[in-house]
Protein backbone atom coordinates (compact mmCIF):
# COMPACT_ATOMS: atom_id res chain seq x y z
CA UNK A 1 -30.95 36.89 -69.36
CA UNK A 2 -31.89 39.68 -67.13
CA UNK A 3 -32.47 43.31 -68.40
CA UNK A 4 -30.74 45.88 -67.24
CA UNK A 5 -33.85 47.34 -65.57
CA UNK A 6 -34.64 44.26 -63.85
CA UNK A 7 -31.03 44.14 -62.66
CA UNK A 8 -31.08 48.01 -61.33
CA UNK A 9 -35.04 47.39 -59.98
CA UNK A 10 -33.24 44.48 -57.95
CA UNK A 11 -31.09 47.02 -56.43
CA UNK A 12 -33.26 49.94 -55.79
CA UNK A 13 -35.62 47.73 -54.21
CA UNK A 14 -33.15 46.75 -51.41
CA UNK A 15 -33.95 48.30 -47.50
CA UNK A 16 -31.86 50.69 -46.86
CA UNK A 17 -29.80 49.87 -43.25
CA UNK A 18 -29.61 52.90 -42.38
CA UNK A 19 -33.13 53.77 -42.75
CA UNK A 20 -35.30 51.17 -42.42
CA UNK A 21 -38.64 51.18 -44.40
CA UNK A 22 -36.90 52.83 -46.72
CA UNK A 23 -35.41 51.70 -50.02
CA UNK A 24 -31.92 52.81 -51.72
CA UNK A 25 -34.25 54.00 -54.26
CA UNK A 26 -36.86 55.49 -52.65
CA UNK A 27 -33.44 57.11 -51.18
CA UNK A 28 -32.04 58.26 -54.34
CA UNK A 29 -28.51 56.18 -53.48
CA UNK A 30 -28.40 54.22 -56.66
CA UNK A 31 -26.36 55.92 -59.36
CA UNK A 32 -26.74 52.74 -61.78
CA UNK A 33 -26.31 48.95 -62.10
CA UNK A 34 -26.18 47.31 -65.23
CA UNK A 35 -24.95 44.07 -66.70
CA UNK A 36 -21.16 44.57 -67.98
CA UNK A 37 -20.26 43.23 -71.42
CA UNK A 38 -18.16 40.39 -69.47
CA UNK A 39 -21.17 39.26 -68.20
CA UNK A 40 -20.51 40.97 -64.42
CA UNK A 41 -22.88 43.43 -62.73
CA UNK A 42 -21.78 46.69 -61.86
CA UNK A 43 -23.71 49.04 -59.25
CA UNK A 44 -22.60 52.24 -58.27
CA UNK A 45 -23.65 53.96 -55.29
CA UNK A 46 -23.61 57.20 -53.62
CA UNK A 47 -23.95 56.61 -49.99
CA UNK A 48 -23.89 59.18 -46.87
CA UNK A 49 -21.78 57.39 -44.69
CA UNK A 50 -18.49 56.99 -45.05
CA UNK A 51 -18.42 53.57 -43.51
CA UNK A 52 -21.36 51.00 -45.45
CA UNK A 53 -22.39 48.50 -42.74
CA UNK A 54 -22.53 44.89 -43.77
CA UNK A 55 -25.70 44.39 -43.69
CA UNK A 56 -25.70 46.02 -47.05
CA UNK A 57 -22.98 44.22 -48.19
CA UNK A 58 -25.00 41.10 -47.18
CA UNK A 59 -28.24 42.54 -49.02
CA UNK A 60 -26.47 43.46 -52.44
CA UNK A 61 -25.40 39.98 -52.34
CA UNK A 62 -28.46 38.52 -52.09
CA UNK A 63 -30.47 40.66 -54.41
CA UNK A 64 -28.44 40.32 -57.13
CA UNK A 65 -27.59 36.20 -56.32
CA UNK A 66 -30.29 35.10 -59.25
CA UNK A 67 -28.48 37.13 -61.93
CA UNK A 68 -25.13 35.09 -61.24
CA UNK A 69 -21.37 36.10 -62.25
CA UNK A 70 -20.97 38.24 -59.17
CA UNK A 71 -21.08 42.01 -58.90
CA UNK A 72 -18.22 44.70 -58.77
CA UNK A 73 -19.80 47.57 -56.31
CA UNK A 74 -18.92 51.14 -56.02
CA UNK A 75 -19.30 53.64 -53.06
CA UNK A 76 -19.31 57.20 -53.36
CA UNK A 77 -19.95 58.50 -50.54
CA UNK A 78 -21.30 62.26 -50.04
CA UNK A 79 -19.65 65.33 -48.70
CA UNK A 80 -21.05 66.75 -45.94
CA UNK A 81 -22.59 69.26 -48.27
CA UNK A 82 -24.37 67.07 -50.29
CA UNK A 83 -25.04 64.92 -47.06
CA UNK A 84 -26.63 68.23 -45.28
CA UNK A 85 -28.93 68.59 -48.93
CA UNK A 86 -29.77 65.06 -48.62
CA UNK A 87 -31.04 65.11 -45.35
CA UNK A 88 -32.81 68.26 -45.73
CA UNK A 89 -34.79 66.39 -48.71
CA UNK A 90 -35.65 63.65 -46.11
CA UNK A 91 -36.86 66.23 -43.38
CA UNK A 92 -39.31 68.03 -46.16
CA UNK A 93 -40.94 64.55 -47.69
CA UNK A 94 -41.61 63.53 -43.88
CA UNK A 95 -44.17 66.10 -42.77
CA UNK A 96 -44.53 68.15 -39.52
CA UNK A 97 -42.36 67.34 -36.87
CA UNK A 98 -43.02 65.44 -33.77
CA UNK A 99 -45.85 66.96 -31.76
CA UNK A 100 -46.56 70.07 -34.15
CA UNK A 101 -50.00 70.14 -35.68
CA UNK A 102 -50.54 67.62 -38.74
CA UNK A 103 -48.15 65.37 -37.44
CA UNK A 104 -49.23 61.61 -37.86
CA UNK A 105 -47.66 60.05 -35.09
CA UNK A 106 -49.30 59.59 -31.86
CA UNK A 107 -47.06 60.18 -28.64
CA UNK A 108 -47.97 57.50 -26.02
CA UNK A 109 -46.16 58.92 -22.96
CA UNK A 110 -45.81 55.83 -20.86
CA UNK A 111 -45.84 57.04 -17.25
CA UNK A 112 -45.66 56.23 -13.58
CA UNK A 113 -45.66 58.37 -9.97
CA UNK A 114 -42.61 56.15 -8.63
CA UNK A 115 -40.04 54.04 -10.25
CA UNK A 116 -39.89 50.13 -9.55
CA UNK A 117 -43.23 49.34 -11.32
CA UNK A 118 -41.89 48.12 -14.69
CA UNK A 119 -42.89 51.22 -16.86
CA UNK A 120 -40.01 50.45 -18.79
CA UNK A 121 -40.24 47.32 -19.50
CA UNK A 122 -44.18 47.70 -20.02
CA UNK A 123 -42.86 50.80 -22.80
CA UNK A 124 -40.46 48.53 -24.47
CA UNK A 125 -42.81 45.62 -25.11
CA UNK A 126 -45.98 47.69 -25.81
CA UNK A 127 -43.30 49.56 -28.50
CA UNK A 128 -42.92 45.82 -30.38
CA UNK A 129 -46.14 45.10 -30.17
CA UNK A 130 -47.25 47.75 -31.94
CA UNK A 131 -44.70 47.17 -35.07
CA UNK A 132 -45.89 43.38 -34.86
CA UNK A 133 -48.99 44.60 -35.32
CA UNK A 134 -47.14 46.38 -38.62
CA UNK A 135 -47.22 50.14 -37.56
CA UNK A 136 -44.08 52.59 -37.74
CA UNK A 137 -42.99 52.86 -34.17
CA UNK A 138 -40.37 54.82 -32.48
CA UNK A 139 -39.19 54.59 -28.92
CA UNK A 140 -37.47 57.35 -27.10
CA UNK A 141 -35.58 56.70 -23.56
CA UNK A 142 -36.82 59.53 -21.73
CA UNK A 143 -35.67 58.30 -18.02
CA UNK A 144 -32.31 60.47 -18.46
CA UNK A 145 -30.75 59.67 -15.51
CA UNK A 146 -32.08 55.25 -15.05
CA UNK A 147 -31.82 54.90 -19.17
CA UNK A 148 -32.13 50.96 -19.98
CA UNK A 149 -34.45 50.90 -23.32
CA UNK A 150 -31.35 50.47 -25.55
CA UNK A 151 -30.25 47.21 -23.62
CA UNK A 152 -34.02 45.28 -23.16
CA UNK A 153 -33.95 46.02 -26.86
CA UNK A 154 -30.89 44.45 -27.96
CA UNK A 155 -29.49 47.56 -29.38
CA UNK A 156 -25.81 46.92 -30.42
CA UNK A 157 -24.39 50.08 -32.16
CA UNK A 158 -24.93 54.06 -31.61
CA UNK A 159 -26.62 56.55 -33.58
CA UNK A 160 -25.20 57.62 -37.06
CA UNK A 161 -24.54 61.54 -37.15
CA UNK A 162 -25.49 62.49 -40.97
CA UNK A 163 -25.85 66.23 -42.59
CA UNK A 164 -26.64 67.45 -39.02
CA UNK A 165 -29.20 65.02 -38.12
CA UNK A 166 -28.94 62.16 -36.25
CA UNK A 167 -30.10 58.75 -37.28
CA UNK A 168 -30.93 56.12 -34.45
CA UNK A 169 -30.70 52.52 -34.62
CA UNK A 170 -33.17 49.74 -34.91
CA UNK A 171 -33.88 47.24 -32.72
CA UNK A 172 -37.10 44.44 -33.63
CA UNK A 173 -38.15 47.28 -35.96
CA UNK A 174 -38.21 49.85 -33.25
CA UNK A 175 -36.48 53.41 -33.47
CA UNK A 176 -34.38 54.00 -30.10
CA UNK A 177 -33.44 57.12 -29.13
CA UNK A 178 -31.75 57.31 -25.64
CA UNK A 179 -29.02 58.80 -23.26
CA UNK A 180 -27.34 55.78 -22.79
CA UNK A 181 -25.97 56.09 -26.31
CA UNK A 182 -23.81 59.05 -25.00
CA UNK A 183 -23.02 58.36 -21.02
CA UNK A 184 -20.03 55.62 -20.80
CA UNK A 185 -20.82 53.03 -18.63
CA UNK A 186 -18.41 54.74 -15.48
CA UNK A 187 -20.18 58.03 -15.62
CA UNK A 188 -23.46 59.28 -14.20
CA UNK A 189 -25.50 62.16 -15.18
CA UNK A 190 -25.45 65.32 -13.09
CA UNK A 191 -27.30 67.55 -14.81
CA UNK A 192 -29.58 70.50 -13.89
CA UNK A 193 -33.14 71.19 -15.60
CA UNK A 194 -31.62 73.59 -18.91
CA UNK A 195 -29.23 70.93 -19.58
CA UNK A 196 -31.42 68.19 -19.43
CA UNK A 197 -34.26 70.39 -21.58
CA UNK A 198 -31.87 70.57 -24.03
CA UNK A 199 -30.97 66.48 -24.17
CA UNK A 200 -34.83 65.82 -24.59
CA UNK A 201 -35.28 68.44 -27.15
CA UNK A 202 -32.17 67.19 -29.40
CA UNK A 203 -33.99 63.46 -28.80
CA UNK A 204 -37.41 65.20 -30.44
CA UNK A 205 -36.06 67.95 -32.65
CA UNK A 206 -32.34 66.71 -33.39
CA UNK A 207 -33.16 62.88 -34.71
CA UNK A 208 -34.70 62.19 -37.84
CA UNK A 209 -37.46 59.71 -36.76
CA UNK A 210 -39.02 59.74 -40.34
CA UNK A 211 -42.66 58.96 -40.60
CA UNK A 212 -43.87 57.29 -37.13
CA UNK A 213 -47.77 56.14 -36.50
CA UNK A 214 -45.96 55.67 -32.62
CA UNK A 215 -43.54 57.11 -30.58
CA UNK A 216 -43.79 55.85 -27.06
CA UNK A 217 -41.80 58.16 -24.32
CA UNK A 218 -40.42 55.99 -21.52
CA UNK A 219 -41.11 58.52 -19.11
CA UNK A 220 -39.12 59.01 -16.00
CA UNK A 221 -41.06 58.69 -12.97
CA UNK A 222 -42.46 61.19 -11.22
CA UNK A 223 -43.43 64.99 -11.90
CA UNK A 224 -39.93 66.86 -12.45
CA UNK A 225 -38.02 68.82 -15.13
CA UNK A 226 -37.95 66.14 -17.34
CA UNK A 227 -42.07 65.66 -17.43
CA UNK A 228 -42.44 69.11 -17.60
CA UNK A 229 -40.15 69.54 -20.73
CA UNK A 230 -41.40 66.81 -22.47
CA UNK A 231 -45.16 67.80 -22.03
CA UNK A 232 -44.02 71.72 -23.74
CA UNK A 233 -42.18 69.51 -26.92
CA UNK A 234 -45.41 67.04 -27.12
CA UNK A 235 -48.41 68.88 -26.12
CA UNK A 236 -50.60 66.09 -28.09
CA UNK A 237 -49.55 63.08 -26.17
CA UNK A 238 -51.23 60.55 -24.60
CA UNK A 239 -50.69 59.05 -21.21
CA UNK A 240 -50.71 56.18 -20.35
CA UNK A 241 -50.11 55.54 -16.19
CA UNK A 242 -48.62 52.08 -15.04
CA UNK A 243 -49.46 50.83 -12.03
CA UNK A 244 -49.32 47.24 -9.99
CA UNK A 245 -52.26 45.90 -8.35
CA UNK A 246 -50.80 47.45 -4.67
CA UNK A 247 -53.41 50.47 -3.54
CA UNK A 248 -50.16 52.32 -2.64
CA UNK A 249 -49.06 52.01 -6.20
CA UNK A 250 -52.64 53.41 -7.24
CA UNK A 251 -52.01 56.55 -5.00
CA UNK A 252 -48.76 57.50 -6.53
CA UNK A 253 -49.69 57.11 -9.98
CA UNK A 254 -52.46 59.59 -9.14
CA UNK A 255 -49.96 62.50 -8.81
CA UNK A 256 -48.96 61.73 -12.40
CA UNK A 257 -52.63 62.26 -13.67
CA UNK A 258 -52.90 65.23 -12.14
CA UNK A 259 -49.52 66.62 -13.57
CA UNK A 260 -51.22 65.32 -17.36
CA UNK A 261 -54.47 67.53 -16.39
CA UNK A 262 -52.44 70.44 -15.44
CA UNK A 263 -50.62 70.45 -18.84
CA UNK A 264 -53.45 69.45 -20.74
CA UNK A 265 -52.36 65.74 -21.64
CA UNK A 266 -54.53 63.21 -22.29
CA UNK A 267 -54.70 60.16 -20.07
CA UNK A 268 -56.33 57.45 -22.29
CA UNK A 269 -55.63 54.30 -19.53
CA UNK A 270 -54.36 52.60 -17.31
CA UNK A 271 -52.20 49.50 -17.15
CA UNK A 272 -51.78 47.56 -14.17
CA UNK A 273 -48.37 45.61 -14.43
CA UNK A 274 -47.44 42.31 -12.27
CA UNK A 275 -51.25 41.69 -11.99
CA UNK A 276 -50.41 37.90 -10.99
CA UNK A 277 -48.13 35.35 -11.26
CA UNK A 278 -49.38 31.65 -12.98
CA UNK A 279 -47.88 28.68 -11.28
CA UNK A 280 -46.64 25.35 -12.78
CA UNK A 281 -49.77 24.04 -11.10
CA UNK A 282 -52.32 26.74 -13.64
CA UNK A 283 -53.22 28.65 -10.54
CA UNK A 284 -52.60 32.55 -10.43
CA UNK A 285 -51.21 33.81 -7.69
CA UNK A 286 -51.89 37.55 -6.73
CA UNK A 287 -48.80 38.12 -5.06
CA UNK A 288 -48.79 42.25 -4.81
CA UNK A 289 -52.51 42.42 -3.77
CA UNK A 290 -55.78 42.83 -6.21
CA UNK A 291 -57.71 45.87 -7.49
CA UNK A 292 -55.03 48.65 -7.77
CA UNK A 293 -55.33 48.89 -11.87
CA UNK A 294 -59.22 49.23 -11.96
CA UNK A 295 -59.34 51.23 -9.04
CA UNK A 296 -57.20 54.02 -10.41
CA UNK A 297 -58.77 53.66 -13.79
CA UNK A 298 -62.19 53.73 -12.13
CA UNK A 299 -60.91 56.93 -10.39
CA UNK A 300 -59.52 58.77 -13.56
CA UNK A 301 -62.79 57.85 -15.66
CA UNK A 302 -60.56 55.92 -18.16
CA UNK A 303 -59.91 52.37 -19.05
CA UNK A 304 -58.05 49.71 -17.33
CA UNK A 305 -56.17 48.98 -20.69
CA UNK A 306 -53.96 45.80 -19.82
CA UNK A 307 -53.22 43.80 -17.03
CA UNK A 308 -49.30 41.95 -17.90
CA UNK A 309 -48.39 39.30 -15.59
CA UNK A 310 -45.46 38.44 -14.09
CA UNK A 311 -43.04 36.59 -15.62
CA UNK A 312 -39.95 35.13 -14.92
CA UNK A 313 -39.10 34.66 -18.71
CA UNK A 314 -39.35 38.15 -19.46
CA UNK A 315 -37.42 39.69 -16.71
CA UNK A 316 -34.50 37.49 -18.18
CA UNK A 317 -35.26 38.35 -21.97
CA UNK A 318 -35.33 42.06 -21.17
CA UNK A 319 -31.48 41.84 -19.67
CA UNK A 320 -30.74 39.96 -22.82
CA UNK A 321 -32.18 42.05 -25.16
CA UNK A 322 -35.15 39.97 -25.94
CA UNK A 323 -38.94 41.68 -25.52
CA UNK A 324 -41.59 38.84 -25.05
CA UNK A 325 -42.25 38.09 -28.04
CA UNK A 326 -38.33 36.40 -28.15
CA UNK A 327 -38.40 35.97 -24.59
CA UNK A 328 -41.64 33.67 -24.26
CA UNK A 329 -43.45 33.47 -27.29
CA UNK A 330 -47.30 32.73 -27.28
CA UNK A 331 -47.23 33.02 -23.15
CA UNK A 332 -49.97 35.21 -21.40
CA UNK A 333 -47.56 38.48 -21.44
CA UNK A 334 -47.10 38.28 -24.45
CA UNK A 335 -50.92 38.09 -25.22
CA UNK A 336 -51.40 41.20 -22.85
CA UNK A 337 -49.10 42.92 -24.72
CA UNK A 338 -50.91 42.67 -28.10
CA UNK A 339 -54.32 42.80 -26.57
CA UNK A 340 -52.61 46.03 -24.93
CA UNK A 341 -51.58 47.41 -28.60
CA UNK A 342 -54.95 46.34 -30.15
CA UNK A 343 -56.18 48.92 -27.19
CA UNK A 344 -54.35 51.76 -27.32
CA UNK A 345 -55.06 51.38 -31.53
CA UNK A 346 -58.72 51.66 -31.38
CA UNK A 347 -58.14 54.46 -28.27
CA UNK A 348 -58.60 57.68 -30.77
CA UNK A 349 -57.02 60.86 -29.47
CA UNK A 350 -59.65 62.90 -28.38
CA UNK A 351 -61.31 65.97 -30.08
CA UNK A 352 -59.37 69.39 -28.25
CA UNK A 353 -62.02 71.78 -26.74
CA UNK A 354 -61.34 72.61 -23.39
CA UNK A 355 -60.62 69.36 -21.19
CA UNK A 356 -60.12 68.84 -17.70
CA UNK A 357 -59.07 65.89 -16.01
CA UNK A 358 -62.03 65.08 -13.15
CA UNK A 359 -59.95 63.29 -10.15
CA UNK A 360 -62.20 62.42 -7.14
């Protein structure tokens, strides 16, 4: 028969829902569990939100399933005093903030001079990738007014508001932060620059993204208020520009190099996105030119980091919530993508001196 130890280890050891990576113990939300004298398990809980999502239910179950009789479970849940405490704990064990000095995470601000080149859906897969490739990754919507991260991700419930903080849901292992989360559906946003300074600094400052080794910033295209904000909350990141193999493509994406230089951003590459199309016969077809990608990376001094194909499959995963690794497992995207994640891995961020940005 199982020790009471074993029996609360089982417990403690389960991943947290709300948090992922993190355990209920690790969490300090297990009061006790123990092995009644009627031979049924009792745990006892103290939880911060007031409503326990099934998945924990469904965990619990499971954890304790090889110690048999059942188990009689007991939420507390926290007042929003000791909720406010709680969180404050979780803030001081997780380091500097996003984009302050000693941080760990690396900001990859995924970029573009125009929209209709698939930076999203180039930020969204590149985001998976990275947490196939087992690193912490977080993913924040930053296109304010065309958000649509939450929906190629499959995301299927809203942030949780706890002790001031806000919590965001998990998608494929991915943190998503975005506006869609608080614009219904019949509403658009018509906001001036303060008001939209503030969303992105409640997206960086307000949410409690734990300990990332990623955050990847869909960033809206082109050069306005919201680039400019985001480059004064994330002086550190990196850029990366996306492009498509069209020369007119190349010259837009220019614009947002120089906008990096001028705020002293890093651009680290350059990925060129519906490089080709492979037909049923094994022949690529080039179908928005050649030479765009590695023309622009040529002209920046950095590396062409990926070239993605296009493919049908993926379009049609992203509007079901499926990245590419659902969508069309093993194809060539999906290859790019990791060989894309592998790339921007072994890219170091660069030692700070006094850098400029060379553009011919």
């Amino acid at each position: 028969m199982a020790s009471n130890d074993e029996i609360f280890e089982a417990v403690a050891s389960i991943e947290s829902p709300l948090l992922p990576g993190r355990t209920l113990g690790d969490l300090g939300l297990v009061k006790g569990a123990e092995r009644k004298l009627a031979g049924k398990i009792k745990v006892d809980l103290l939880l911060p939100d007031a409503n326990p999502e099934q998945a924990l239910n469904d965990r619990l179950q499971k954890a304790l399933e090889p110690f048999g009789r059942g188990a009689d479970v007991t939420v507390e849940v926290m007042t929003d005093e000791m909720a406010s405490e709680w969180m404050a704990g979780l803030h001081r064990g997780s380091g500097p903030a996003l984009g302050e000095p000693g941080s760990p995470a690396r900001v990859l601000a995924v970029s573009s001079g125009k929209g209709g080149v698939g930076k999203s859906s180039v930020s969204v897969n590149l985001a998976v990738s990275l947490r196939q490739a087992g690193h912490r990754v977080g993913i924040v919507d930053g296109d304010i007014w065309g958000f649509s991260i939450p929906r190629m991700l499959g995301v299927d419930h809203p942030p949780t508001l706890i002790g001031g903080s806000i919590l965001p849901p998990t998608a494929h292992g991915v943190k998503v932060m975005s506006m869609d989360y608080f614009v219904g559906d019949d509403k658009a946003v018509i906001w001036r620059g303060p008001m939209l300074h503030k969303a992105i600094e409640q997206f960086l400052k307000d949410v409690f993204w734990d300990t990332l080794d990623f955050l990847v910033v869909d960033m809206p295209p082109g050069t306005g208020d919201i680039a400019i904000s985001m480059s004064q909350f994330l002086p550190r990141a990196q850029v990366l520009l996306v492009t498509t193999p069209q020369p007119t493509a190349q010259r837009v994406a220019r614009r947002a190099a120089l906008m990096a230089a001028e705020v002293d951003q890093q651009v680290i590459g350059v990925i060129e996105n519906m490089s080709w199309f492979t037909g049923d016969d094994g022949r690529r077809y080039e179908l928005f030119g050649s030479g765009g990608g590695a023309a622009l990376a040529d002209e920046l001094g950095v590396a062409l980091m990926g070239q993605i194909p296009l493919l049908p499959a993926m379009g049609r995963g992203a509007d079901a919530g499926h990245p590419v690794y659902l969508a069309a497992p093993g194809s060539e995207a999906a290859r790019a993508f990791d060989d894309l994640a592998a790339a921007v891995v072994e890219s170091r961020p660069r030692i700070r001196t006094n850098p400029a940005l060379v553009i011919h």
